[in-house]
Protein backbone atom coordinates (compact mmCIF):
# COMPACT_ATOMS: atom_id res chain seq x y z
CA UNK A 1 15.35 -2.75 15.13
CA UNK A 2 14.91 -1.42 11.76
CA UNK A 3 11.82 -3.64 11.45
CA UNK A 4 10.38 -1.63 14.92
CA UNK A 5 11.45 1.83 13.75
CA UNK A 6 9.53 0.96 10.06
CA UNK A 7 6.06 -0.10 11.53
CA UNK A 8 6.32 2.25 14.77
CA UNK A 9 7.32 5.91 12.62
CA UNK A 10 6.46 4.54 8.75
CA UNK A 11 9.05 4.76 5.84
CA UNK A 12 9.15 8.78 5.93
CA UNK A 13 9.94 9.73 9.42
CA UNK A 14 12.97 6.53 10.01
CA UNK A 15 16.37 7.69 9.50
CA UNK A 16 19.42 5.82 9.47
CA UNK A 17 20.67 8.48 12.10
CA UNK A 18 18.03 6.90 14.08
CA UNK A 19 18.30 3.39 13.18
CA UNK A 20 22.09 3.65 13.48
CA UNK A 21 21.36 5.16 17.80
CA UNK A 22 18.80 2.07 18.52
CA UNK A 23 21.39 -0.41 17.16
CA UNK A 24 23.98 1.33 19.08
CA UNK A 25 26.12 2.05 16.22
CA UNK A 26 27.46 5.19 14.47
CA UNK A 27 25.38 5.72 11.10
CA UNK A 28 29.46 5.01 9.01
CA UNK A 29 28.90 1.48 10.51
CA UNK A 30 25.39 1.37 8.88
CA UNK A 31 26.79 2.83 5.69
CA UNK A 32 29.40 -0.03 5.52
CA UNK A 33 26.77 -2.77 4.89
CA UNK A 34 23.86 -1.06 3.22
CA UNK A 35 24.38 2.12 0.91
CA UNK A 36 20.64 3.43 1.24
CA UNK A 37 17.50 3.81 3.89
CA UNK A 38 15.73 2.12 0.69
CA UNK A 39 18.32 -1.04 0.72
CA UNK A 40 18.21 -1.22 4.31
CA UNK A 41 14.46 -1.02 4.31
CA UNK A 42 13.96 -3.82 1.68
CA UNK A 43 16.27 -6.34 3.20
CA UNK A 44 14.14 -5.75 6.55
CA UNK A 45 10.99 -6.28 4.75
CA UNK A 46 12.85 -9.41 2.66
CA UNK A 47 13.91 -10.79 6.02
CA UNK A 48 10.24 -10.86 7.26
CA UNK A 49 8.89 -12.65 4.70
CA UNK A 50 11.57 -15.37 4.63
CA UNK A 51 10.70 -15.60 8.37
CA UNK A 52 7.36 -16.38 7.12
CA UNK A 53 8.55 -18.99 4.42
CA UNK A 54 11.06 -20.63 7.10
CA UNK A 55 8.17 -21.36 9.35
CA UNK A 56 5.89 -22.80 6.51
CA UNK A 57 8.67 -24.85 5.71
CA UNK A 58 9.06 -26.03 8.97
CA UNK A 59 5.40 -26.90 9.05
CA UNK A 60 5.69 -28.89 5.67
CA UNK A 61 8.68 -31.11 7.01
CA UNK A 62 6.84 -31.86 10.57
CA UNK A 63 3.54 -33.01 8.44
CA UNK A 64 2.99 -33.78 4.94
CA UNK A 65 -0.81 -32.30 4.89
CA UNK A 66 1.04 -29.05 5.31
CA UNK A 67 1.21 -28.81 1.19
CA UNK A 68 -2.60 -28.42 0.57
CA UNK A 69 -3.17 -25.16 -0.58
CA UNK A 70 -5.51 -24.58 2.60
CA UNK A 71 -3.08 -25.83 5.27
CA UNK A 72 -0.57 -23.85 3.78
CA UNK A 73 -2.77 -20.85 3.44
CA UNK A 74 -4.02 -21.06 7.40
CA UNK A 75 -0.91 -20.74 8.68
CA UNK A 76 0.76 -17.91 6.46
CA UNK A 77 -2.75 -16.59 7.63
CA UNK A 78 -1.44 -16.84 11.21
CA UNK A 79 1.91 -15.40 10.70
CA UNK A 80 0.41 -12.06 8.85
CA UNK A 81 -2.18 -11.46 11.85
CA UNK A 82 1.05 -11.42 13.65
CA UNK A 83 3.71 -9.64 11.79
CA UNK A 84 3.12 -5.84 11.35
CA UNK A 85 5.55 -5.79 9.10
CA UNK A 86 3.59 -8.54 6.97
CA UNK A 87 0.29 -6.81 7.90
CA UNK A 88 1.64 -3.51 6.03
CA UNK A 89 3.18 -5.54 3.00
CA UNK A 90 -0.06 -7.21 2.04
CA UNK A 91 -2.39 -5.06 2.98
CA UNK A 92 -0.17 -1.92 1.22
CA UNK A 93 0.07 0.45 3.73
CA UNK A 94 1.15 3.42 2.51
CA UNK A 95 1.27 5.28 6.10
CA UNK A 96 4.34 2.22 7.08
CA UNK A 97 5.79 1.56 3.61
CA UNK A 98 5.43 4.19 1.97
CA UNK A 99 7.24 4.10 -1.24
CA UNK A 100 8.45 0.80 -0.55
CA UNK A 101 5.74 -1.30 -2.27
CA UNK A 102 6.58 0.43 -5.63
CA UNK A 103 10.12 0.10 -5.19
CA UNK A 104 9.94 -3.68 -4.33
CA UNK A 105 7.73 -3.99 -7.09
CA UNK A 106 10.75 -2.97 -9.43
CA UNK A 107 13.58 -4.16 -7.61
CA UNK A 108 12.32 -7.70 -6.50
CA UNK A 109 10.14 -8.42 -9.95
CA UNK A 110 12.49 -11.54 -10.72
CA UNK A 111 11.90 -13.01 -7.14
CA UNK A 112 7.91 -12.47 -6.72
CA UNK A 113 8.27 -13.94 -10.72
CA UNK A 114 9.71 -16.85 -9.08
CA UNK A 115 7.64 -17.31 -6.16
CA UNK A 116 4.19 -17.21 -8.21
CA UNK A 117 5.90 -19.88 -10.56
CA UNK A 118 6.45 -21.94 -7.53
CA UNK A 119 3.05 -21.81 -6.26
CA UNK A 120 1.96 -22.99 -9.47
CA UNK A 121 4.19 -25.77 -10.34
CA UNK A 122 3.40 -26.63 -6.38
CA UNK A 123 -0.69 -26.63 -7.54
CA UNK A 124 0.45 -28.87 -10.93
CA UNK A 125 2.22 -31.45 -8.61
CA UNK A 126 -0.68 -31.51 -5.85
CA UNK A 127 -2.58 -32.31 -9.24
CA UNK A 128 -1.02 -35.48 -9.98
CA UNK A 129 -1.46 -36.30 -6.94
CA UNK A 130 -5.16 -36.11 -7.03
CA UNK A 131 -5.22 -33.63 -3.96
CA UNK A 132 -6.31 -30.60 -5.80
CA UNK A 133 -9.22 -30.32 -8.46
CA UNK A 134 -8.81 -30.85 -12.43
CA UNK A 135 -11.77 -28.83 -13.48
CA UNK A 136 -9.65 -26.06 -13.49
CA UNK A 137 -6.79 -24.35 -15.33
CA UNK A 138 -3.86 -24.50 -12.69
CA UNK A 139 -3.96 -20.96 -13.95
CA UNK A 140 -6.67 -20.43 -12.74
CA UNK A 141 -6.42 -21.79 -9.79
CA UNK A 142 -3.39 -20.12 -8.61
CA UNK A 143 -5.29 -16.49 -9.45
CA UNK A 144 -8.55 -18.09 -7.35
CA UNK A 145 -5.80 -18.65 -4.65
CA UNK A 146 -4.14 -15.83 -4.67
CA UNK A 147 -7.26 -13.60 -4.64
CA UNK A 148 -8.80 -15.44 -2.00
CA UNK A 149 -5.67 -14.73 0.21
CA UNK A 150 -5.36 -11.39 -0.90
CA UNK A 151 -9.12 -10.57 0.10
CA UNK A 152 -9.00 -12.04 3.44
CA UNK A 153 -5.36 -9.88 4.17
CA UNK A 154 -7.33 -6.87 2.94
CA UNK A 155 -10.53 -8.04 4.82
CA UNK A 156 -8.98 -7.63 8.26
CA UNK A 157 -8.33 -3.72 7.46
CA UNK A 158 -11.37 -2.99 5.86
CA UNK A 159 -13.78 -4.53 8.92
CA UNK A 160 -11.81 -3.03 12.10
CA UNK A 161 -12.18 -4.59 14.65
CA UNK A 162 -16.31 -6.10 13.20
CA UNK A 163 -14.56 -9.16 11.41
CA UNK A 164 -14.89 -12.83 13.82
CA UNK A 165 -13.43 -12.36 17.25
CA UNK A 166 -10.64 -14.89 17.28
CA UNK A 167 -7.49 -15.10 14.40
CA UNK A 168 -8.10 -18.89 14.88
CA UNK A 169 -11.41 -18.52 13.34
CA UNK A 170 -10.40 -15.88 10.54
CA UNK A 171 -7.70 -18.84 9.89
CA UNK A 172 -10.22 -21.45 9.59
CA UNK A 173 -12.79 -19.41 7.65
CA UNK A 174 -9.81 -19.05 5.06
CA UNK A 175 -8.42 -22.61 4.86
CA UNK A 176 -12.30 -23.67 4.86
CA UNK A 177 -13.01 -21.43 1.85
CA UNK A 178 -9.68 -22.50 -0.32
CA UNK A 179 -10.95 -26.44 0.64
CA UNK A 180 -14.26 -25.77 -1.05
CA UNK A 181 -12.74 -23.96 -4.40
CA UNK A 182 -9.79 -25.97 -5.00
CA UNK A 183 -9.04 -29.26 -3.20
CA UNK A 184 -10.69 -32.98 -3.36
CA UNK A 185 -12.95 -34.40 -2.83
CA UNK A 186 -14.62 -31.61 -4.82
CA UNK A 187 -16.44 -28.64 -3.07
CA UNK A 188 -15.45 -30.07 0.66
CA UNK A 189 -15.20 -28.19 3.64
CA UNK A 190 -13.88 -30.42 5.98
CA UNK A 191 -10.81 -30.85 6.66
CA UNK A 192 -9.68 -33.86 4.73
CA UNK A 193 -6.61 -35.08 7.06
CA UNK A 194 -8.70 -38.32 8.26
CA UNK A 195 -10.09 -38.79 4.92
CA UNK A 196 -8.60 -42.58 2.79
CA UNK A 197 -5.72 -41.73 1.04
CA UNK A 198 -5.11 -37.81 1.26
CA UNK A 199 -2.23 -37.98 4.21
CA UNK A 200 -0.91 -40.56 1.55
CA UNK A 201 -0.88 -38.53 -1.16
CA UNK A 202 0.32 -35.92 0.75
CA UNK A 203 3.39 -37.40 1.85
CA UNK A 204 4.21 -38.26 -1.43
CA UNK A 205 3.96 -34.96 -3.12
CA UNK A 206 5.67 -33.27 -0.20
CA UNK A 207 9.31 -33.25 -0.47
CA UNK A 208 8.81 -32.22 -4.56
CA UNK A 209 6.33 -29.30 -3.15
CA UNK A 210 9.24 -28.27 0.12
CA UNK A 211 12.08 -27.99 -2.24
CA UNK A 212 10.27 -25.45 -4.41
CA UNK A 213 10.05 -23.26 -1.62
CA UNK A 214 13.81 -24.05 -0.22
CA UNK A 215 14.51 -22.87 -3.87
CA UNK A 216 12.62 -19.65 -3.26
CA UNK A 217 14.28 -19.33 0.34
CA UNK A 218 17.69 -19.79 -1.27
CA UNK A 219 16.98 -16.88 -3.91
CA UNK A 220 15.93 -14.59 -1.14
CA UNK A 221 18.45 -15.11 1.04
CA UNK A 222 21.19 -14.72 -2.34
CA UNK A 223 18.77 -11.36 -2.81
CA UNK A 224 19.45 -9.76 0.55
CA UNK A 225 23.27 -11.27 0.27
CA UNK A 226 23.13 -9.11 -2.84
CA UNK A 227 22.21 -5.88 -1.42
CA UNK A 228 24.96 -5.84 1.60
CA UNK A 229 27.09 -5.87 -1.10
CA UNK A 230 25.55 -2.84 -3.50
């Protein structure tokens, strides 16, 4: 409900008066769990984006192939084109979050901290695994990723509406460009699920890959726990 009122009004107009009526609730009630509109706000935007990590876990546990960077990529991809609230977060729009952004910035530093470590230990162990390239830093690798990512979110505002016609083929255009700059064999393009040895590999470096990102559900969901409670 929260979520609704956030993308529908943006972070100025919603109230908990009015967040309190949709929930059917007197605003005490509201005051009882959360002690701001910013706390309130956060854990909404917090809850999306564990949303997000729940179903990318679920993908990773139904198939091993799931861990390469451009698997992983494609469908985060999917959920963003799908989530307003996600579509606002990464493409930082001011007119829904408005000072949001800079407060999670602050507030959350210790959790993104942690999440950007686990993407790159996740890179290091795809490494000894042979699934992702070793002319590169893993340094660098996780900025190529994360710009990549970052420029297709911000791609999708910036065309409106002139970018390919379906979200499947924005998704493949992305896990198609992360193949060719970071996995093996070197420079590919094709999707390397058939190819001797990768859904191997894969399954190997899986579960060590999945429990970094249980470890980065668990902290989010101790981070929300944490603001019920301020």
């Amino acid at each position: 409900m929260a979520g609704e009122l956030l993308v529908a009004w943006g972070y100025r107009r919603v109230t908990i008066d009015e967040i309190a009526c949709r929930a059917g609730v007197g605003k005490g009630t509201v005051y009882l769990h959360w002690k701001t509109k910013d706390a309130l706000l956060l854990a909404v935007l917090l809850d999306s984006k564990n949303a997000a990590l729940q179903r990318q876990l679920a993908r990773q546990r139904e198939c091993p192939l799931e861990v390469l960077p451009s698997r992983m990529a494609r469908g985060y991809f999917h959920d963003f084109l799908t989530s307003p609230l996600l579509r606002a977060l990464h493409t930082d729009d001011t007119n829904v979050l408005g000072r949001l952004n800079d407060i999670a910035a602050t507030e959350l530093a210790d959790l993104m901290d942690h999440t950007n470590g686990a993407v790159l230990r996740h890179l290091e162990i795809l490494r000894t695994h042979g699934l992702v390239r070793d002319d590169l830093a893993t340094t660098d690798q996780l900025y190529a990723f994360t710009a990549i990512i970052s420029g297709f979110f911000t791609t999708e505002v910036l065309l409106d509406g002139r970018a390919p016609e379906t979200a499947e083929r924005h998704a493949d255009l992305l896990a198609r460009t992360l193949r060719a700059a970071l996995e093996t064999p070197a420079g590919s393009v094709t999707d390397p699920g058939d190819l001797p040895g990768v859904r191997a590999a894969a399954a190997l470096a899986a579960p060590a890959v999945t429990a970094l990102y249980e470890h980065v559900a668990q902290l989010s969901a101790e981070e929300m726990r944490r603001r019920l409670r301020d």
